[in-house]
Protein backbone atom coordinates (compact mmCIF):
# COMPACT_ATOMS: atom_id res chain seq x y z
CA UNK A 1 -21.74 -59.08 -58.88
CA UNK A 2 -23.29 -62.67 -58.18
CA UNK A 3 -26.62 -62.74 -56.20
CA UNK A 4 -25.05 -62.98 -52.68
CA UNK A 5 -23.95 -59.27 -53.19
CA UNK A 6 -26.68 -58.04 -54.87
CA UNK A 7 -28.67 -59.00 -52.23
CA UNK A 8 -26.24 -57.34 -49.37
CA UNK A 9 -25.94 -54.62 -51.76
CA UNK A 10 -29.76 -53.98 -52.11
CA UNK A 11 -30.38 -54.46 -48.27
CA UNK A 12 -27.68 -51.79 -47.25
CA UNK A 13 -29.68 -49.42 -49.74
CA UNK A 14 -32.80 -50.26 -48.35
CA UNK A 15 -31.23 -49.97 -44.36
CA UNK A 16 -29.91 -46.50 -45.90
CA UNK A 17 -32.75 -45.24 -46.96
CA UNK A 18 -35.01 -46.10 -44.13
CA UNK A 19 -32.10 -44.61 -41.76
CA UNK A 20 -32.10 -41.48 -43.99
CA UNK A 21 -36.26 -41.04 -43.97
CA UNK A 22 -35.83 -41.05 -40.20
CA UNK A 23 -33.54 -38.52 -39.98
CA UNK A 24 -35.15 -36.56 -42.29
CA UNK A 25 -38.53 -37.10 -40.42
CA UNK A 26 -36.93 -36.52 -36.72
CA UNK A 27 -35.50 -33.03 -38.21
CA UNK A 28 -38.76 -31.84 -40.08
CA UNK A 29 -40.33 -32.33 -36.65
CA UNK A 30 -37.69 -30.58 -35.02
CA UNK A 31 -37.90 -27.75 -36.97
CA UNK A 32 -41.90 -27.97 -36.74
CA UNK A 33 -41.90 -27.79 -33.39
CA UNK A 34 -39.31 -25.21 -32.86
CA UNK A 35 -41.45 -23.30 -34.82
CA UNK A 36 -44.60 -24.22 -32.74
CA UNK A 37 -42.56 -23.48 -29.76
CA UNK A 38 -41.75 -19.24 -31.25
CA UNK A 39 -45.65 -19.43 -32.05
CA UNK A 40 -46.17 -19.83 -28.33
CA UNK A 41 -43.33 -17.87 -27.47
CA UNK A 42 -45.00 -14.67 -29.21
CA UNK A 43 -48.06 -15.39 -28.81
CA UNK A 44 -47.34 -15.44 -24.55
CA UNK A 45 -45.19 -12.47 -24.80
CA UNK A 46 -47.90 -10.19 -27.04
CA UNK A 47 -50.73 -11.28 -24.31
CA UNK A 48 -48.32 -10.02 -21.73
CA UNK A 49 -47.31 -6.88 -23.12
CA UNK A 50 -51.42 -6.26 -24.45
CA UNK A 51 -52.00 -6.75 -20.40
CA UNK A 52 -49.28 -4.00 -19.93
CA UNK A 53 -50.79 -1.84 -22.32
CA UNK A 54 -54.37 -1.97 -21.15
CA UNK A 55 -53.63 -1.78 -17.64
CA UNK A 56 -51.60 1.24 -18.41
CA UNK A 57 -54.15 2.99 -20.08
CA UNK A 58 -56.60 1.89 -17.57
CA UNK A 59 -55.10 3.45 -14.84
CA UNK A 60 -53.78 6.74 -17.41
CA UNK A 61 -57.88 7.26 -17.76
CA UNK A 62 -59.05 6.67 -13.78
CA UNK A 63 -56.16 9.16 -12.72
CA UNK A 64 -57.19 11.66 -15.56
CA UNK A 65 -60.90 11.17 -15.36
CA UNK A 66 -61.38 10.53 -11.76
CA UNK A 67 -58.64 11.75 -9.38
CA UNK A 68 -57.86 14.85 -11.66
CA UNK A 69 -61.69 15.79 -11.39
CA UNK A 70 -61.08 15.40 -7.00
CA UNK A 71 -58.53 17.50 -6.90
CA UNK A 72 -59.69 20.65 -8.86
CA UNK A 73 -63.12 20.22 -6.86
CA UNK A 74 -60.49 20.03 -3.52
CA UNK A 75 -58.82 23.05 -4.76
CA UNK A 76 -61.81 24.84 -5.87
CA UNK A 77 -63.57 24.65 -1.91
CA UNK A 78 -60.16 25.71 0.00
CA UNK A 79 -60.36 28.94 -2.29
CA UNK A 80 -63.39 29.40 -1.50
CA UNK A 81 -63.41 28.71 2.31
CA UNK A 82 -63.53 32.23 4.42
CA UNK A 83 -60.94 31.95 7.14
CA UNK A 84 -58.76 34.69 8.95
CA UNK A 85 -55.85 36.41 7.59
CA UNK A 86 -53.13 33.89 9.71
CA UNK A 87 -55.11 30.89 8.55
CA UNK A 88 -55.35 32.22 5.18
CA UNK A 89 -51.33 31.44 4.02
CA UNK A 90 -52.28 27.57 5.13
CA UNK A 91 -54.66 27.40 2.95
CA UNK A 92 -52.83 29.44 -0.11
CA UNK A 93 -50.18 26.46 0.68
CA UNK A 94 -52.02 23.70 0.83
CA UNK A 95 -53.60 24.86 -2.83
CA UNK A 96 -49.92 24.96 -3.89
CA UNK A 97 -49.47 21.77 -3.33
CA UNK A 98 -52.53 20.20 -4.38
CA UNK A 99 -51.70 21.71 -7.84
CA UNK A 100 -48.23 20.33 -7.48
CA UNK A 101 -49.87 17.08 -7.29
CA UNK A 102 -52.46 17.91 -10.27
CA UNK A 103 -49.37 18.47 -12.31
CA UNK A 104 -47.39 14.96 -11.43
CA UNK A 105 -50.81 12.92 -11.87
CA UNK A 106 -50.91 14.09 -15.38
CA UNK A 107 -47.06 13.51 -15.95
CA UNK A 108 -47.57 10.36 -14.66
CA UNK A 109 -51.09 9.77 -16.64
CA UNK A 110 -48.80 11.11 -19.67
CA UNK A 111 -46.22 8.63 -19.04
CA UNK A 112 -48.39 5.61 -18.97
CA UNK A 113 -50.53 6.47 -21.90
CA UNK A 114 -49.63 9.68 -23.99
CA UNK A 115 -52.45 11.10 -25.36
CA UNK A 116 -50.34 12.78 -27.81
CA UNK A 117 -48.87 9.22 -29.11
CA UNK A 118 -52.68 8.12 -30.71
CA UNK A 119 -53.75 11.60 -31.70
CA UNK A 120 -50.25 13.04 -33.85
CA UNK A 121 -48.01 9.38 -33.99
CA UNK A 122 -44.88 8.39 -32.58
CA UNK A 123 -42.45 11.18 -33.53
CA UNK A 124 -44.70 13.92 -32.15
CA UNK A 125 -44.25 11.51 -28.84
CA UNK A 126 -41.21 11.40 -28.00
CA UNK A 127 -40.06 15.02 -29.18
CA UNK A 128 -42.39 15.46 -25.76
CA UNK A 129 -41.40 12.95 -23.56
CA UNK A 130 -37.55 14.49 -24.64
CA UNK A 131 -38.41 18.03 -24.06
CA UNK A 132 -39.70 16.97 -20.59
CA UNK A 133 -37.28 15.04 -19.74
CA UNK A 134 -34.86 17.54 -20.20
CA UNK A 135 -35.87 20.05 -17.75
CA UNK A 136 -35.20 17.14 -14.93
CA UNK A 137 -32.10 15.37 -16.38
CA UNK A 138 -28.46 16.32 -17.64
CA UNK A 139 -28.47 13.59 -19.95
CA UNK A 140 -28.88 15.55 -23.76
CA UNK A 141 -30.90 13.92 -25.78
CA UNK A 142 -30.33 14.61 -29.54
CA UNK A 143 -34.00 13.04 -31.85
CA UNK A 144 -33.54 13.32 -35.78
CA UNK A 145 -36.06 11.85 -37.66
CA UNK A 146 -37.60 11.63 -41.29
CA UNK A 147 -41.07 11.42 -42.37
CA UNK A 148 -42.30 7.81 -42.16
CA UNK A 149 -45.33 6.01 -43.13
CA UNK A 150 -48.32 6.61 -41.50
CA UNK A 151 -48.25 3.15 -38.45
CA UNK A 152 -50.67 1.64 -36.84
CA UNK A 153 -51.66 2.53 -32.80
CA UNK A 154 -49.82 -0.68 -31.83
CA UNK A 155 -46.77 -0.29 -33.65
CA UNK A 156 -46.51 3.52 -32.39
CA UNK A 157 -47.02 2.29 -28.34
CA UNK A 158 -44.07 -0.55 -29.29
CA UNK A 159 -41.47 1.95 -30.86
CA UNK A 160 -42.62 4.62 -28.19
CA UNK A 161 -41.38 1.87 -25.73
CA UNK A 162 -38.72 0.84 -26.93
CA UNK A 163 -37.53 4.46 -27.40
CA UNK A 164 -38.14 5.11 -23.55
CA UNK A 165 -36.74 2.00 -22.34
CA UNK A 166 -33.26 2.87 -23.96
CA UNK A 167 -33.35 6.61 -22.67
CA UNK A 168 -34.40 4.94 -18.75
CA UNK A 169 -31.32 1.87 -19.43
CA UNK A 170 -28.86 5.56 -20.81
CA UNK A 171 -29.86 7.44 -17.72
CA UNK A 172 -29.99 4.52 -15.57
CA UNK A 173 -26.60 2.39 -16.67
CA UNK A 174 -24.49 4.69 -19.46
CA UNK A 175 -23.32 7.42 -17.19
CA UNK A 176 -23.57 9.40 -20.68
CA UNK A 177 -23.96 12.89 -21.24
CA UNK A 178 -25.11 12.44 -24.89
CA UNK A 179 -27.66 10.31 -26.46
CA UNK A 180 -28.14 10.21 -30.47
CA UNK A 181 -31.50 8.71 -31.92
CA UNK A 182 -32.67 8.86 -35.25
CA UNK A 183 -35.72 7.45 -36.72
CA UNK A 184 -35.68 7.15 -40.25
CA UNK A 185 -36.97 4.87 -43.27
CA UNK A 186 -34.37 2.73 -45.52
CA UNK A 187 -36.32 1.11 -48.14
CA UNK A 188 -38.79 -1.41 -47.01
CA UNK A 189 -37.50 -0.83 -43.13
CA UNK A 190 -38.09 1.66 -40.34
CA UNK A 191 -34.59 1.92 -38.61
CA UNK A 192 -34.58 3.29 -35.05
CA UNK A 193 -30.46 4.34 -34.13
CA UNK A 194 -29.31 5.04 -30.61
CA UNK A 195 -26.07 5.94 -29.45
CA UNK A 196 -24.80 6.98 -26.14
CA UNK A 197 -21.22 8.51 -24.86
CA UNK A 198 -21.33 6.05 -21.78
CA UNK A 199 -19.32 3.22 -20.26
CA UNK A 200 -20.90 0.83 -22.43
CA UNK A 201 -20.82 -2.71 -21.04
CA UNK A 202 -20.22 -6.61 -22.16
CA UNK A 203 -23.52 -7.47 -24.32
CA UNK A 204 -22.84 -10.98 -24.71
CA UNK A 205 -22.65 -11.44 -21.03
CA UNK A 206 -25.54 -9.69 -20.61
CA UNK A 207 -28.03 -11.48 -22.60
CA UNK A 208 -26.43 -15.35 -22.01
CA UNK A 209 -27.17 -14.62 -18.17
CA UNK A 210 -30.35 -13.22 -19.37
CA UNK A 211 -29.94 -10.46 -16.49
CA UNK A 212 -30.98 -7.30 -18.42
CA UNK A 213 -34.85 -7.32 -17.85
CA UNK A 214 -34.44 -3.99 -19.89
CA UNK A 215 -32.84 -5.84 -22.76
CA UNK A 216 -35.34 -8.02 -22.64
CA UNK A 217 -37.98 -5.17 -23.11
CA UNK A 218 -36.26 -4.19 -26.08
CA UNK A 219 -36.42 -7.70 -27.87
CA UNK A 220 -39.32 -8.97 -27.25
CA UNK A 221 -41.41 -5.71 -28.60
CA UNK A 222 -38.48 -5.80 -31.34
CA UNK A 223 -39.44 -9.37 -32.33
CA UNK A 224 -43.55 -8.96 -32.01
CA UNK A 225 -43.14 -6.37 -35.02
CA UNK A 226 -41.47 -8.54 -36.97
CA UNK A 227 -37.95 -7.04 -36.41
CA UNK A 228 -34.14 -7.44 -35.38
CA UNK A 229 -32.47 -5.49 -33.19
CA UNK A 230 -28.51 -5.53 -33.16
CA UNK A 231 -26.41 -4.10 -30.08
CA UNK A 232 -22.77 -2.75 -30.13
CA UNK A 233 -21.00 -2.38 -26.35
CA UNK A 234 -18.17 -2.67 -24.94
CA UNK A 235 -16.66 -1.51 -21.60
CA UNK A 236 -15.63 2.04 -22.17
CA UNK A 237 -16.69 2.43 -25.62
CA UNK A 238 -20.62 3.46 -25.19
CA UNK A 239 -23.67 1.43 -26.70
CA UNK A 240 -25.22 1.49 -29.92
CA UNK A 241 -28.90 -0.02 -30.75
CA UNK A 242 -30.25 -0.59 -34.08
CA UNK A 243 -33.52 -1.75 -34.17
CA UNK A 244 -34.45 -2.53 -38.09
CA UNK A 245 -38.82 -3.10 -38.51
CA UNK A 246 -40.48 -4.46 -41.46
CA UNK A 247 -42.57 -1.19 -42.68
CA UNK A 248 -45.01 -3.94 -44.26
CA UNK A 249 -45.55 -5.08 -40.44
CA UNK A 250 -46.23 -1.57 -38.93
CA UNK A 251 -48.09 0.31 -41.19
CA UNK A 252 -52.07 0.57 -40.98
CA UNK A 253 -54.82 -1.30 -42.39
């Protein structure tokens, strides 16, 4: 190789390298900001679902604390008021219904915060919201579960969620008579299992148009723990969620 070559030789090694170093610079920062850009991502979707949280349990505590208080003290003075015998079934009715509304503030306090969620855990949860549910709804709702690790209060409100957001998109959507969940642990993961009898419906279409503000639900508290969650649909064939959490992520500190 005389020194004309070398020297074309040497400068297409040089122009190769410098060409490769770019590449390899324009990709690292690619991936660097990609990964800035999930930061911000999660870190946007945790302050919006922390808003949720403490504006449910804001208004869970002025309906228990405050209008649940009114009400007895409403109740307690039409007892008490001395009226006639034709006026007196008025009033017996109008107590009737002011405990009919004592009794939906506190399923609707219940709803937004259960009390029963911080003080026994997640499992204890929704075997109640189920058992309620069931006196209203024909939709069956079959809950097995193992014994898992003791979680922390934020991990319990996020599976609690998630659980209730695929029994409202079942009763909603599925047009299903049966649900299956199961909560159990598999290794280092919590795996929560649903499975309905409905009409199922095209996933993929679902989440490209990004339509399914349910779905949405379900990923985004899926993804702030950590987690995957997989979906199985198809017209006619009834839907399947499996949500798989790092226990590592969930348990307390």
């Amino acid at each position: 190789m005389d020194a004309e070559q070398t020297k074309i030789y040497t400068s297409v090694i040089i122009a190769a390298l410098i060409i490769g170093a770019i590449l390899v610079f324009f990709i690292v920062s690619l991936i660097q900001q990609q990964k800035r850009n999930n930061r911000l991502y999660k870190s946007k979707i945790l302050a919006e679902i922390t808003t949720q949280e403490n504006e449910r349990a804001r208004v869970a505590a002025d309906l228990h604390d405050e209008l649940g208080p009114l009400l007895f003290t409403v109740k307690f003075k039409l007892s008490n008021i001395d009226t006639n015998p034709e006026d007196q079934q008025a009033l017996e009715e109008a107590g009737v219904h002011v405990d009919d509304i004592i009794q939906r503030i506190r399923e609707i306090s219940n709803d937004l915060m259960p009390g029963t969620l911080l003080r026994k855990g997640v499992i204890y949860a929704i075997d109640e919201f189920i058992d309620r549910m069931s006196k209203t709804s024909t939709l069956k709702v079959l809950f097995t579960h193992e014994d898992i690790p003791e979680i922390s209060n934020t991990a319990s409100i996020n599976i609690y969620r998630i659980v209730l957001e695929i029994i409202h998109n079942t009763l909603k959507h599925a047009n299903a008579s049966l649900l299956k969940l199961n909560l159990s642990q598999e290794a280092d993961k919590l795996i929560l299992l649903s499975e309905d009898n409905g009409v199922g419906f095209n996933y993929s279409t679902e989440r490209s148009e990004n339509t399914g503000l349910g779905l949405r639900n379900l990923l985004n508290r899926t993804e702030l723990m950590g987690g995957e969650m997989f979906v199985e649909s198809a017209p006619g064939k009834g839907t399947k969620y499996t949500v798989e959490l790092p226990i590592l992520k969930l348990i307390k500190s």
